[in-house]
PDB file of N, CA and C in Angstrom:
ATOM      1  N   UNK A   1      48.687 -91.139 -62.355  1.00  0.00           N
ATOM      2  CA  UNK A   1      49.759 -90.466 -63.043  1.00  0.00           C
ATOM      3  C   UNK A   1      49.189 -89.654 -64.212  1.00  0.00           C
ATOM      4  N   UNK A   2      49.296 -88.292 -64.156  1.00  0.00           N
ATOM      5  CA  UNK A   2      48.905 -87.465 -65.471  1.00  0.00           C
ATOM      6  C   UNK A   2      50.337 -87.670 -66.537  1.00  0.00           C
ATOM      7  N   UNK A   3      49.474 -87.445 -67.725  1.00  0.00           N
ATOM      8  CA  UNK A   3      50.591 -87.121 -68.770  1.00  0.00           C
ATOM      9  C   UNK A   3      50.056 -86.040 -69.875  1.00  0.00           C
ATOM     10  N   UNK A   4      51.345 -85.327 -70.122  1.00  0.00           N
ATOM     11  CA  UNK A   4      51.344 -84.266 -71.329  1.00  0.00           C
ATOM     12  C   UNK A   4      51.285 -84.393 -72.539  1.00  0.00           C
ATOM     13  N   UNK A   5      50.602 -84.782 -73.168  1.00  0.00           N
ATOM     14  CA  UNK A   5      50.330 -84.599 -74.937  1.00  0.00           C
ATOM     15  C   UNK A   5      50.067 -83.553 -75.535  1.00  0.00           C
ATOM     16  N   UNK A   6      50.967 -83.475 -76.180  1.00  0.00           N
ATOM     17  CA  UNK A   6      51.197 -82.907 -77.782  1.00  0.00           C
ATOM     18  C   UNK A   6      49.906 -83.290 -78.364  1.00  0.00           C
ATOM     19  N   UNK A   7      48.671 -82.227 -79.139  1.00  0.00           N
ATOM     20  CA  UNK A   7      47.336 -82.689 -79.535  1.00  0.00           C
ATOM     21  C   UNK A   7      47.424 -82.014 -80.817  1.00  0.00           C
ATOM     22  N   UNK A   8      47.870 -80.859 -80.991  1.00  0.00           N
ATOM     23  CA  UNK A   8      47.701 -79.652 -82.480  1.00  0.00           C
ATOM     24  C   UNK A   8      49.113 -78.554 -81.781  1.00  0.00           C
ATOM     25  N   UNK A   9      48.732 -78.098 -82.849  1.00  0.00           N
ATOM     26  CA  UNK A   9      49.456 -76.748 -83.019  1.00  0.00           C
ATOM     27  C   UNK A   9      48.217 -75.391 -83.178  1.00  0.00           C
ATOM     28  N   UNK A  10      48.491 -74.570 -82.794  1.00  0.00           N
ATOM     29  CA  UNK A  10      47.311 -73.230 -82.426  1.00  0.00           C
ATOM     30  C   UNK A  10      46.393 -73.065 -84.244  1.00  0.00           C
ATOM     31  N   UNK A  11      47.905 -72.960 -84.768  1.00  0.00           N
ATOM     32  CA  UNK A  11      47.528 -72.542 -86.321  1.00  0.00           C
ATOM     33  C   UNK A  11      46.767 -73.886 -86.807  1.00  0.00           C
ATOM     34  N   UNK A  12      46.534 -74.920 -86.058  1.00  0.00           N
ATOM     35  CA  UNK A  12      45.678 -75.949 -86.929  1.00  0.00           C
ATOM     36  C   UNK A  12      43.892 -76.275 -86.570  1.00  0.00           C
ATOM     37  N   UNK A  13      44.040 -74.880 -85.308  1.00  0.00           N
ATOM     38  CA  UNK A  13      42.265 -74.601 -85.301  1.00  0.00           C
ATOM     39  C   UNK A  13      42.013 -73.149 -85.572  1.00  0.00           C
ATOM     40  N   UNK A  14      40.948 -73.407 -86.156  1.00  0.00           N
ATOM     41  CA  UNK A  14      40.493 -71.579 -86.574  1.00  0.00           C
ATOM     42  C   UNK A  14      39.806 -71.237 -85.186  1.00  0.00           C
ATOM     43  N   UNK A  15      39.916 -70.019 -85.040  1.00  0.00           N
ATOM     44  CA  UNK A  15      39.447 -69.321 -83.873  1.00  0.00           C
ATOM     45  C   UNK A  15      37.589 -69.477 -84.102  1.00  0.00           C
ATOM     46  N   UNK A  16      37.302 -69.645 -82.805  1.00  0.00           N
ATOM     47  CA  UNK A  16      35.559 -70.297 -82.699  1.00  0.00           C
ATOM     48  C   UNK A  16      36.061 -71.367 -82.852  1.00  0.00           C
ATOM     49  N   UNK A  17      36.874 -72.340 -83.118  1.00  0.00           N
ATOM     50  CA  UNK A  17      36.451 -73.533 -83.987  1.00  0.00           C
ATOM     51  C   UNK A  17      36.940 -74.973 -83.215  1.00  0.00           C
ATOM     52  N   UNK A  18      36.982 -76.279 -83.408  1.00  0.00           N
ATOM     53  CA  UNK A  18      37.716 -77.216 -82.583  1.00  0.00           C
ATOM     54  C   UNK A  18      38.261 -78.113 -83.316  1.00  0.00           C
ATOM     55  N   UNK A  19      38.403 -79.166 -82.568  1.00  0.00           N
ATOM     56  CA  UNK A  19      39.589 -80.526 -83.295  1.00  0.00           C
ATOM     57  C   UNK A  19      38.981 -81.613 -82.504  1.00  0.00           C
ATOM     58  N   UNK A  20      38.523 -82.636 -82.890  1.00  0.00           N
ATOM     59  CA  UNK A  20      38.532 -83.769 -82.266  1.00  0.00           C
ATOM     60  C   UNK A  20      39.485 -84.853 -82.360  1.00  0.00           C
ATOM     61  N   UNK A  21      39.634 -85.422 -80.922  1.00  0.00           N
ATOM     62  CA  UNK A  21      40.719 -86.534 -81.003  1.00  0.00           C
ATOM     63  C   UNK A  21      40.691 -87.135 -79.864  1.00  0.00           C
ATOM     64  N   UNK A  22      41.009 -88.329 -79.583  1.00  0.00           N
ATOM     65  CA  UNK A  22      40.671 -89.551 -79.065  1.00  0.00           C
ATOM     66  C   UNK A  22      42.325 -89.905 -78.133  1.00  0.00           C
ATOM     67  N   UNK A  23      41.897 -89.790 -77.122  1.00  0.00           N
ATOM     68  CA  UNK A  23      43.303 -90.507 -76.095  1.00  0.00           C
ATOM     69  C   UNK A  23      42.670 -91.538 -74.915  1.00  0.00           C
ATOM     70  N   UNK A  24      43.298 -92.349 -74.855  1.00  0.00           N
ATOM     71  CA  UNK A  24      42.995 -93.231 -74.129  1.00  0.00           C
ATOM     72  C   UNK A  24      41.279 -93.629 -74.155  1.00  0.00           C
ATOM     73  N   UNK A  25      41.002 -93.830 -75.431  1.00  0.00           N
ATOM     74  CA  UNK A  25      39.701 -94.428 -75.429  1.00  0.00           C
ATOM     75  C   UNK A  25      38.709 -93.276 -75.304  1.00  0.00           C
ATOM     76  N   UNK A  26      38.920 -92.329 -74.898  1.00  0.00           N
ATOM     77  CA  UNK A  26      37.905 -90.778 -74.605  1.00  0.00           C
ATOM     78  C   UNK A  26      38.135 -89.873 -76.043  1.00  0.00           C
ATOM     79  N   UNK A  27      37.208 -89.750 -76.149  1.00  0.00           N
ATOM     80  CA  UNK A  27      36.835 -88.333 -77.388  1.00  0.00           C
ATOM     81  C   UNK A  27      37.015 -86.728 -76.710  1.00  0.00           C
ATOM     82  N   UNK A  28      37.656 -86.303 -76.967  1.00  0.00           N
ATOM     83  CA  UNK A  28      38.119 -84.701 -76.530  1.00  0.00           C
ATOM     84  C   UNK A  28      37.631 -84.213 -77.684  1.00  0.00           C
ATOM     85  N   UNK A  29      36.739 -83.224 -77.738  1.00  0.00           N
ATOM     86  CA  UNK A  29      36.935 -81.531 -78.307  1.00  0.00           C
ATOM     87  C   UNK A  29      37.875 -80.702 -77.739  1.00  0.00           C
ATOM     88  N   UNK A  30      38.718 -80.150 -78.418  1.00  0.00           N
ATOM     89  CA  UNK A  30      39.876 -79.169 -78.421  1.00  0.00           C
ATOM     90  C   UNK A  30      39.227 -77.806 -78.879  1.00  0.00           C
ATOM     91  N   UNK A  31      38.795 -76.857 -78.168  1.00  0.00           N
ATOM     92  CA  UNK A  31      38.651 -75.209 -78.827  1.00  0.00           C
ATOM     93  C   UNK A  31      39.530 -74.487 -78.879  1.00  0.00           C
ATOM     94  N   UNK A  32      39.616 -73.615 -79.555  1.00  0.00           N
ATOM     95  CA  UNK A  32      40.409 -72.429 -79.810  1.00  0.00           C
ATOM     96  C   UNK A  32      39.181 -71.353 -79.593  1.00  0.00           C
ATOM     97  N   UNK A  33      39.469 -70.017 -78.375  1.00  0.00           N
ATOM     98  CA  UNK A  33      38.632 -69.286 -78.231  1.00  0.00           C
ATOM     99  C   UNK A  33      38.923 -68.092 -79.054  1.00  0.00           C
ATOM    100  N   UNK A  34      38.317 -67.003 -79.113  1.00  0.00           N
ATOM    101  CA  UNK A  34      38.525 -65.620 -79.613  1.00  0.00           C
ATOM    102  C   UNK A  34      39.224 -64.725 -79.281  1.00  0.00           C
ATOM    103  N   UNK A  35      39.994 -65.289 -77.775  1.00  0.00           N
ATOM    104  CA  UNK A  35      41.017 -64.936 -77.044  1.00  0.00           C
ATOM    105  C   UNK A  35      42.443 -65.468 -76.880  1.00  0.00           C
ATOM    106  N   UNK A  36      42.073 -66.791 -78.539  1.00  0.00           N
ATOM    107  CA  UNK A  36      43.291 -67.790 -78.589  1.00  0.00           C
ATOM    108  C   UNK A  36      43.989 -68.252 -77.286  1.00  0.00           C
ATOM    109  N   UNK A  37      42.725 -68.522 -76.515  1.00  0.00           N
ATOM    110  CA  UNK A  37      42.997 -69.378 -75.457  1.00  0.00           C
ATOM    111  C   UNK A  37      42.407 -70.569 -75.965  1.00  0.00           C
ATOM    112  N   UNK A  38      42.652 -71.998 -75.607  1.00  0.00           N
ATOM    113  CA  UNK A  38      42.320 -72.986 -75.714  1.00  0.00           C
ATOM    114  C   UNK A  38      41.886 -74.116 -74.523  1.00  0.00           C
ATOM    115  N   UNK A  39      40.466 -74.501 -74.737  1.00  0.00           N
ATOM    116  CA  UNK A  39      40.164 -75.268 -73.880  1.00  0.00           C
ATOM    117  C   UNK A  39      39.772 -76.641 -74.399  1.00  0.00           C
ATOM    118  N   UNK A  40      39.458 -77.432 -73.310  1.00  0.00           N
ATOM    119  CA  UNK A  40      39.173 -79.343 -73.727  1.00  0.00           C
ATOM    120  C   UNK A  40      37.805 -79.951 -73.186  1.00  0.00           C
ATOM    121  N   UNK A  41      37.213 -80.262 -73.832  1.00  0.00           N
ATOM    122  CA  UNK A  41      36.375 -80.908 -72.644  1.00  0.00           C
ATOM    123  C   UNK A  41      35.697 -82.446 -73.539  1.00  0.00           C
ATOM    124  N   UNK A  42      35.208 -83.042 -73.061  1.00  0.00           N
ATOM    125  CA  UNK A  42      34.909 -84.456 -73.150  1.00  0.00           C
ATOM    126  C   UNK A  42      33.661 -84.120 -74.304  1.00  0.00           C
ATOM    127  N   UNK A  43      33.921 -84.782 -75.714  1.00  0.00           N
ATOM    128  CA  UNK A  43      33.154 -84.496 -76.871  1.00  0.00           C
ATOM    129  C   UNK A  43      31.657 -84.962 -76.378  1.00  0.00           C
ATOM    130  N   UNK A  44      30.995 -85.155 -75.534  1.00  0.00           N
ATOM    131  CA  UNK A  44      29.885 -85.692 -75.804  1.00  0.00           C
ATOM    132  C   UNK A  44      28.742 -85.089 -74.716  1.00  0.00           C
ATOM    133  N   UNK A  45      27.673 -84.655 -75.470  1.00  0.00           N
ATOM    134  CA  UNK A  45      26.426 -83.738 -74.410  1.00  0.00           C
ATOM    135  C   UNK A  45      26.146 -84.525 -73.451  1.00  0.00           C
ATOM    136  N   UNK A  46      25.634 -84.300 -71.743  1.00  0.00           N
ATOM    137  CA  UNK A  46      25.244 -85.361 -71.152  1.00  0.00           C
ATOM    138  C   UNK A  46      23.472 -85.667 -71.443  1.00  0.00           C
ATOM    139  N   UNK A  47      23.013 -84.564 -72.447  1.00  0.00           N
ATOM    140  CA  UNK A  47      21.595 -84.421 -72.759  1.00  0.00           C
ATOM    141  C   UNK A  47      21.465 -85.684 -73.360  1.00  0.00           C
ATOM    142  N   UNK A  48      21.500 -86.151 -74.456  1.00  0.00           N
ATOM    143  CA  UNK A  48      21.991 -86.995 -75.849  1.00  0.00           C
ATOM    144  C   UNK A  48      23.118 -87.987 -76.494  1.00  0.00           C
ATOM    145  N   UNK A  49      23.764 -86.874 -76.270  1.00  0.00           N
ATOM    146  CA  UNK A  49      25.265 -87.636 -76.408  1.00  0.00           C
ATOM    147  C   UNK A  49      25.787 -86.496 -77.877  1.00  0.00           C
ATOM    148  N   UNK A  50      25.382 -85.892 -77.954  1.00  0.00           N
ATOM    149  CA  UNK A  50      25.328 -85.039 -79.189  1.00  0.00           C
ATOM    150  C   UNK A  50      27.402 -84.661 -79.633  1.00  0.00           C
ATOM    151  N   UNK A  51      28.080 -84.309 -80.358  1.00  0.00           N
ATOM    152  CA  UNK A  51      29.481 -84.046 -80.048  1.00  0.00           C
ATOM    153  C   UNK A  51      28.999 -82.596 -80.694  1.00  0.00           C
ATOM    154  N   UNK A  52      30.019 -82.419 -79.270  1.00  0.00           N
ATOM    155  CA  UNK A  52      30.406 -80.867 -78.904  1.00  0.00           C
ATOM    156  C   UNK A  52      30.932 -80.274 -79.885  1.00  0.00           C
ATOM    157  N   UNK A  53      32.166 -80.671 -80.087  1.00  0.00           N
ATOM    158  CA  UNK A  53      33.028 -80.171 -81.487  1.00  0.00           C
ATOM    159  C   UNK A  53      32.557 -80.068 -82.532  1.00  0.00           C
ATOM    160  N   UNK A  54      31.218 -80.339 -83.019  1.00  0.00           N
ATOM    161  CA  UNK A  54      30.251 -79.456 -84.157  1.00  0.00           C
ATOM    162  C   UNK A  54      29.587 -78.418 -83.307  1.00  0.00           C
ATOM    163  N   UNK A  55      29.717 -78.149 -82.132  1.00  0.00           N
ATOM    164  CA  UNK A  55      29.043 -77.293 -81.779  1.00  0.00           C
ATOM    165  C   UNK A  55      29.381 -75.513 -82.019  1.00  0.00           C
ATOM    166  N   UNK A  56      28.490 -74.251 -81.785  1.00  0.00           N
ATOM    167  CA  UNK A  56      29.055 -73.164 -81.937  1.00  0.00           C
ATOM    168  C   UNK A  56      29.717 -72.731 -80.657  1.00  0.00           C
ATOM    169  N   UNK A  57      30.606 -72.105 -80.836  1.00  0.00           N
ATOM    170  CA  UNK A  57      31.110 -71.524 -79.722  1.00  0.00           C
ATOM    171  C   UNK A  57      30.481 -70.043 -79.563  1.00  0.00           C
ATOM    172  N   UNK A  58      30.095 -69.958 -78.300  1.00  0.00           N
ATOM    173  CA  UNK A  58      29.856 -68.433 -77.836  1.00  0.00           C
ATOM    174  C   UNK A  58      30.792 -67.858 -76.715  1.00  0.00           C
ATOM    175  N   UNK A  59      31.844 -67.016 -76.599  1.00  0.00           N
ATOM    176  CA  UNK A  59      32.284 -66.760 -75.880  1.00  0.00           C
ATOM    177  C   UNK A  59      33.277 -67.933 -75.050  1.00  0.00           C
ATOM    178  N   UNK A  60      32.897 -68.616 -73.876  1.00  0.00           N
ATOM    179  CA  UNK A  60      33.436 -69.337 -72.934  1.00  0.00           C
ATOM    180  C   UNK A  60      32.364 -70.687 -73.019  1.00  0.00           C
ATOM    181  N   UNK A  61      31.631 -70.743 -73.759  1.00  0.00           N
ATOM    182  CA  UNK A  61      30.165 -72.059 -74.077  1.00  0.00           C
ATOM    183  C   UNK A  61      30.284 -72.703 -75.682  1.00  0.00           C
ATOM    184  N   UNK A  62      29.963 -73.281 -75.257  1.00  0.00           N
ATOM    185  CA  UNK A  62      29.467 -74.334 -76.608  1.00  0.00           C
ATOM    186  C   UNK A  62      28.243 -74.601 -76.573  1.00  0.00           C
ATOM    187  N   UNK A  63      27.165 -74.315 -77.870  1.00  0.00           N
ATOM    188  CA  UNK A  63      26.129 -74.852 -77.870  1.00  0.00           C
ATOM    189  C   UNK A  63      26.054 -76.620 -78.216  1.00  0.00           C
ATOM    190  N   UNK A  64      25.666 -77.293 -77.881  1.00  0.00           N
ATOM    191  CA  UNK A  64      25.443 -78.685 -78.528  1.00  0.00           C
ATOM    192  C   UNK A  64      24.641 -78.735 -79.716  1.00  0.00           C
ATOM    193  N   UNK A  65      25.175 -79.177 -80.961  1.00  0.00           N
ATOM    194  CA  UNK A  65      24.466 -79.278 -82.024  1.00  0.00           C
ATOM    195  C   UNK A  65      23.002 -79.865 -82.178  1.00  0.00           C
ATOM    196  N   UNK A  66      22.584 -80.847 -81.242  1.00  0.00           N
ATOM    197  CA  UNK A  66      21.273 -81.130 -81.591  1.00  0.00           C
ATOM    198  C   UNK A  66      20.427 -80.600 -80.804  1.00  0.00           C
ATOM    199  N   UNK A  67      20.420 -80.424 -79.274  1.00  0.00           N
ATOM    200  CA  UNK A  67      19.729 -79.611 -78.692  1.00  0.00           C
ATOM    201  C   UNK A  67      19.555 -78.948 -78.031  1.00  0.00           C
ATOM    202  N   UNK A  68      20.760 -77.878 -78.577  1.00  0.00           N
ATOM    203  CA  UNK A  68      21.115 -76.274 -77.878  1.00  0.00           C
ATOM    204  C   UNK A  68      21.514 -76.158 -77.221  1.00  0.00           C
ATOM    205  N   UNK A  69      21.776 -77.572 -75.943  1.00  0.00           N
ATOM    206  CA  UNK A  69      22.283 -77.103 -74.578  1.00  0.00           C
ATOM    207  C   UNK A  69      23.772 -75.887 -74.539  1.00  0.00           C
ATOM    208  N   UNK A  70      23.325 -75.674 -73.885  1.00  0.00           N
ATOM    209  CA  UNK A  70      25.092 -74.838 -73.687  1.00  0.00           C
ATOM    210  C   UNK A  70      26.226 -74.980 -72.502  1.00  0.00           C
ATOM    211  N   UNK A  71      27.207 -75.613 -72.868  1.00  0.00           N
ATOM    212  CA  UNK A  71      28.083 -75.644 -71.983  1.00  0.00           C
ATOM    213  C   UNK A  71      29.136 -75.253 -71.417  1.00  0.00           C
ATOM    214  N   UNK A  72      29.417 -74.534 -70.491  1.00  0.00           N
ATOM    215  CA  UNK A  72      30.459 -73.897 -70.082  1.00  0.00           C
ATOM    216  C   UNK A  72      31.956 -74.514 -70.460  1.00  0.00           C
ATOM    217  N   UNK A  73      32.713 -73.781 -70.969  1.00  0.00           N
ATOM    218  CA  UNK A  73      33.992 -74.486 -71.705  1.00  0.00           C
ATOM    219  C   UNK A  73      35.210 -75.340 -70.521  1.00  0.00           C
ATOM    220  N   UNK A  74      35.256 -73.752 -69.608  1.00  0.00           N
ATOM    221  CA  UNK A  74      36.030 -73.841 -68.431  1.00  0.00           C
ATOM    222  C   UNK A  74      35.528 -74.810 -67.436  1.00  0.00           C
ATOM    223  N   UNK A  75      34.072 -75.185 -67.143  1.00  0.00           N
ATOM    224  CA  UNK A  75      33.837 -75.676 -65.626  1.00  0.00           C
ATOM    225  C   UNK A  75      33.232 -77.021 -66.455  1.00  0.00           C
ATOM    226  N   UNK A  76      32.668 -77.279 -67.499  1.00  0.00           N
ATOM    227  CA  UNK A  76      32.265 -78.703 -68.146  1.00  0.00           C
ATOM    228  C   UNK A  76      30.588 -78.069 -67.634  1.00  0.00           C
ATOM    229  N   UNK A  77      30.168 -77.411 -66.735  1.00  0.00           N
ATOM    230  CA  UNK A  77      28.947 -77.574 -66.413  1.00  0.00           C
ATOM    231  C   UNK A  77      27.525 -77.049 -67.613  1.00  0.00           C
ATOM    232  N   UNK A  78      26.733 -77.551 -67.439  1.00  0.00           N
ATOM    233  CA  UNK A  78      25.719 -77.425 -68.618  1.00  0.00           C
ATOM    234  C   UNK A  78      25.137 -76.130 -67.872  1.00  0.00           C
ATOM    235  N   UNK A  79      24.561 -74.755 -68.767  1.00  0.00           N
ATOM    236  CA  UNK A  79      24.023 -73.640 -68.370  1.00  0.00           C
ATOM    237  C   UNK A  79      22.354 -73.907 -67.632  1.00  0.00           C
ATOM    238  N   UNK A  80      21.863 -73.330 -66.915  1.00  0.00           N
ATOM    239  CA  UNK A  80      20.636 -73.375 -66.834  1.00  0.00           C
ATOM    240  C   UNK A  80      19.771 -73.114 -67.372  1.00  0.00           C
ATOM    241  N   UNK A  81      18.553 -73.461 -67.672  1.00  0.00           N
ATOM    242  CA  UNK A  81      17.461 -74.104 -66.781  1.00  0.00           C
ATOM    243  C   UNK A  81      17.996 -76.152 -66.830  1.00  0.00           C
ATOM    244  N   UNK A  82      19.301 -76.223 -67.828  1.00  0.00           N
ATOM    245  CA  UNK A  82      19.056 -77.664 -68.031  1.00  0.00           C
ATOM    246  C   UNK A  82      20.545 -77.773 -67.115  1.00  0.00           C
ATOM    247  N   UNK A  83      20.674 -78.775 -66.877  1.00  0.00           N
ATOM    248  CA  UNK A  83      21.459 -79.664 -66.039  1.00  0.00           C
ATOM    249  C   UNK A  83      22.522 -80.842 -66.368  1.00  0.00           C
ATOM    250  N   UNK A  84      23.595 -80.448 -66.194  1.00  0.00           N
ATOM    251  CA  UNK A  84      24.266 -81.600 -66.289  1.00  0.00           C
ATOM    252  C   UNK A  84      26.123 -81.521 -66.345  1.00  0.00           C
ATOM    253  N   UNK A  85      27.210 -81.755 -66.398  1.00  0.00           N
ATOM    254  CA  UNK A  85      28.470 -81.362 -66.519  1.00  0.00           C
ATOM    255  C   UNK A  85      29.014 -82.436 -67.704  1.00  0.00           C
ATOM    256  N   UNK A  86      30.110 -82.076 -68.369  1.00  0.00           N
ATOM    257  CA  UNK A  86      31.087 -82.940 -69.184  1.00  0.00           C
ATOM    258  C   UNK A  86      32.493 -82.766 -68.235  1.00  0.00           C
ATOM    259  N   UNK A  87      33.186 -83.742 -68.335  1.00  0.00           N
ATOM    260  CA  UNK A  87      34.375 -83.566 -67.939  1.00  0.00           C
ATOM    261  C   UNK A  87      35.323 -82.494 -68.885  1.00  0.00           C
ATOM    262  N   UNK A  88      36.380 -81.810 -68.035  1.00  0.00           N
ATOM    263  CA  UNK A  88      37.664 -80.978 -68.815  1.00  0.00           C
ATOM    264  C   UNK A  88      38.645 -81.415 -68.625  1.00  0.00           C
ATOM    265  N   UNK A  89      39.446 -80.989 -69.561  1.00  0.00           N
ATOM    266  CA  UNK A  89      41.115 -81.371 -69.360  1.00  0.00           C
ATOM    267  C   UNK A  89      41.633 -80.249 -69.455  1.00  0.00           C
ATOM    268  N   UNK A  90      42.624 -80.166 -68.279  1.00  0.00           N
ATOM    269  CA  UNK A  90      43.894 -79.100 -68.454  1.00  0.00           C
ATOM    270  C   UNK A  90      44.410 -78.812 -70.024  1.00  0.00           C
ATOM    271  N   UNK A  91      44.703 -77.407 -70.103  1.00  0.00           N
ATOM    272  CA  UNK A  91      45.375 -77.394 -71.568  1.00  0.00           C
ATOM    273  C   UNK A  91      46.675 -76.474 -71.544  1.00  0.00           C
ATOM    274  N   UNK A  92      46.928 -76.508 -72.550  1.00  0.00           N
ATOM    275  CA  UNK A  92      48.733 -75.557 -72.098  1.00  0.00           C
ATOM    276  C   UNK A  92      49.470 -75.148 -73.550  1.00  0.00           C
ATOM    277  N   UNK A  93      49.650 -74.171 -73.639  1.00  0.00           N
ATOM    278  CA  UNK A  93      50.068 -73.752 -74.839  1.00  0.00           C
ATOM    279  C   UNK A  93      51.518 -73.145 -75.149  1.00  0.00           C
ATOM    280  N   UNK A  94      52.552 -73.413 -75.813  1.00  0.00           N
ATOM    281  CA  UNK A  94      53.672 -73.228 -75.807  1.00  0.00           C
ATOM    282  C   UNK A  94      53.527 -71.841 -76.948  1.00  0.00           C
ATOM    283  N   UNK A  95      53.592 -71.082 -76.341  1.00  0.00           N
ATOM    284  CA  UNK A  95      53.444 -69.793 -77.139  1.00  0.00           C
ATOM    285  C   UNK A  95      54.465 -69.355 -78.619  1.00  0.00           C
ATOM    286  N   UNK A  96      55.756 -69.988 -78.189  1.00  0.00           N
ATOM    287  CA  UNK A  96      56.559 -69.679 -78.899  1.00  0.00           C
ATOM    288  C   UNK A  96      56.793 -70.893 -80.120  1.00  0.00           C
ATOM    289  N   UNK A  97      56.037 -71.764 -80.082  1.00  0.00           N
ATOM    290  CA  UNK A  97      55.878 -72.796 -80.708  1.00  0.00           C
ATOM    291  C   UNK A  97      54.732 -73.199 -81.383  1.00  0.00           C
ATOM    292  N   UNK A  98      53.419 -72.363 -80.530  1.00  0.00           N
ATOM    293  CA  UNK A  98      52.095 -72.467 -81.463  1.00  0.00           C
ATOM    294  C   UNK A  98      51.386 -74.250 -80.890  1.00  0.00           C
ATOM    295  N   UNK A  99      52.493 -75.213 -79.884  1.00  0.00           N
ATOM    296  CA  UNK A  99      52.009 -75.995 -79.946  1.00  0.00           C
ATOM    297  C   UNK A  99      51.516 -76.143 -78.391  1.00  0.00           C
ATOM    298  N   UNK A 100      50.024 -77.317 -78.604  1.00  0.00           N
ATOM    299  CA  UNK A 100      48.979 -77.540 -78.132  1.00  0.00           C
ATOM    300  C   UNK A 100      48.842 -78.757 -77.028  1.00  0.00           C
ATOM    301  N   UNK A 101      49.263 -78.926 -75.705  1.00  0.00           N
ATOM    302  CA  UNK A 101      49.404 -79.778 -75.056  1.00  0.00           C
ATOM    303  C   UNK A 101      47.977 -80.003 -74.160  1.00  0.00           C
ATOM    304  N   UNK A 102      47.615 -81.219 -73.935  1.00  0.00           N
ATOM    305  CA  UNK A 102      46.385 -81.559 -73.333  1.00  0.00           C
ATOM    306  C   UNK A 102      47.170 -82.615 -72.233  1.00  0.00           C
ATOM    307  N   UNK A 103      46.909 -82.186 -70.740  1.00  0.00           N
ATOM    308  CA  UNK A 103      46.744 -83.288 -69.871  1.00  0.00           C
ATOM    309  C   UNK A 103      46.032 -84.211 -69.291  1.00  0.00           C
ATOM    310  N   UNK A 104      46.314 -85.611 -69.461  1.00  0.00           N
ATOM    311  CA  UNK A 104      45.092 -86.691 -69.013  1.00  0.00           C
ATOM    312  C   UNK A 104      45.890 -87.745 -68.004  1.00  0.00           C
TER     313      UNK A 104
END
């Protein structure tokens, strides 16, 4: 059974920037892109364990703060030459409301 949560509101991440928060025992990074689209993916590098949500955003990637990896926002998958995926979560944005729903 999926369910819809309410996580933020748009205006409570700066663009580049994220939110961390915890549902059902899992750590999510929440982004806000440059296209004020918003994506989710599972806070933690599969390199290290490094959290994502200090990481920079480039475009549709996140670098990992300790050792650069970069990860695709949309597919969870780690860029090449290195290897590896994070899980994503569906996200959904109520436009007229600014608010921020994550499905798990």
């Amino acid at each position: 059974m999926t369910t819809k949560l309410l996580v933020a509101n748009l205006s409570d991440i700066d663009v580049k920037g994220s939110r961390r928060i915890i549902v059902k025992d899992i750590e999510i990074a929440v982004f806000r892109l440059s296209d004020d689209s918003v994506l989710a993916v599972e806070n933690r590098c599969p390199h290290k364990g490094g959290s994502l949500s200090e990481g920079m955003v480039c475009g549709t990637a996140v670098h990992c703060p300790l050792h650069d990896w970069k990860i695709d926002l949309r597919s969870g998958r780690v860029h090449e030459p290195d290897d590896g995926c994070v899980t994503t979560f569906e996200t959904e944005i109520d436009r007229a409301s600014g608010s921020i729903y994550l499905t798990i």
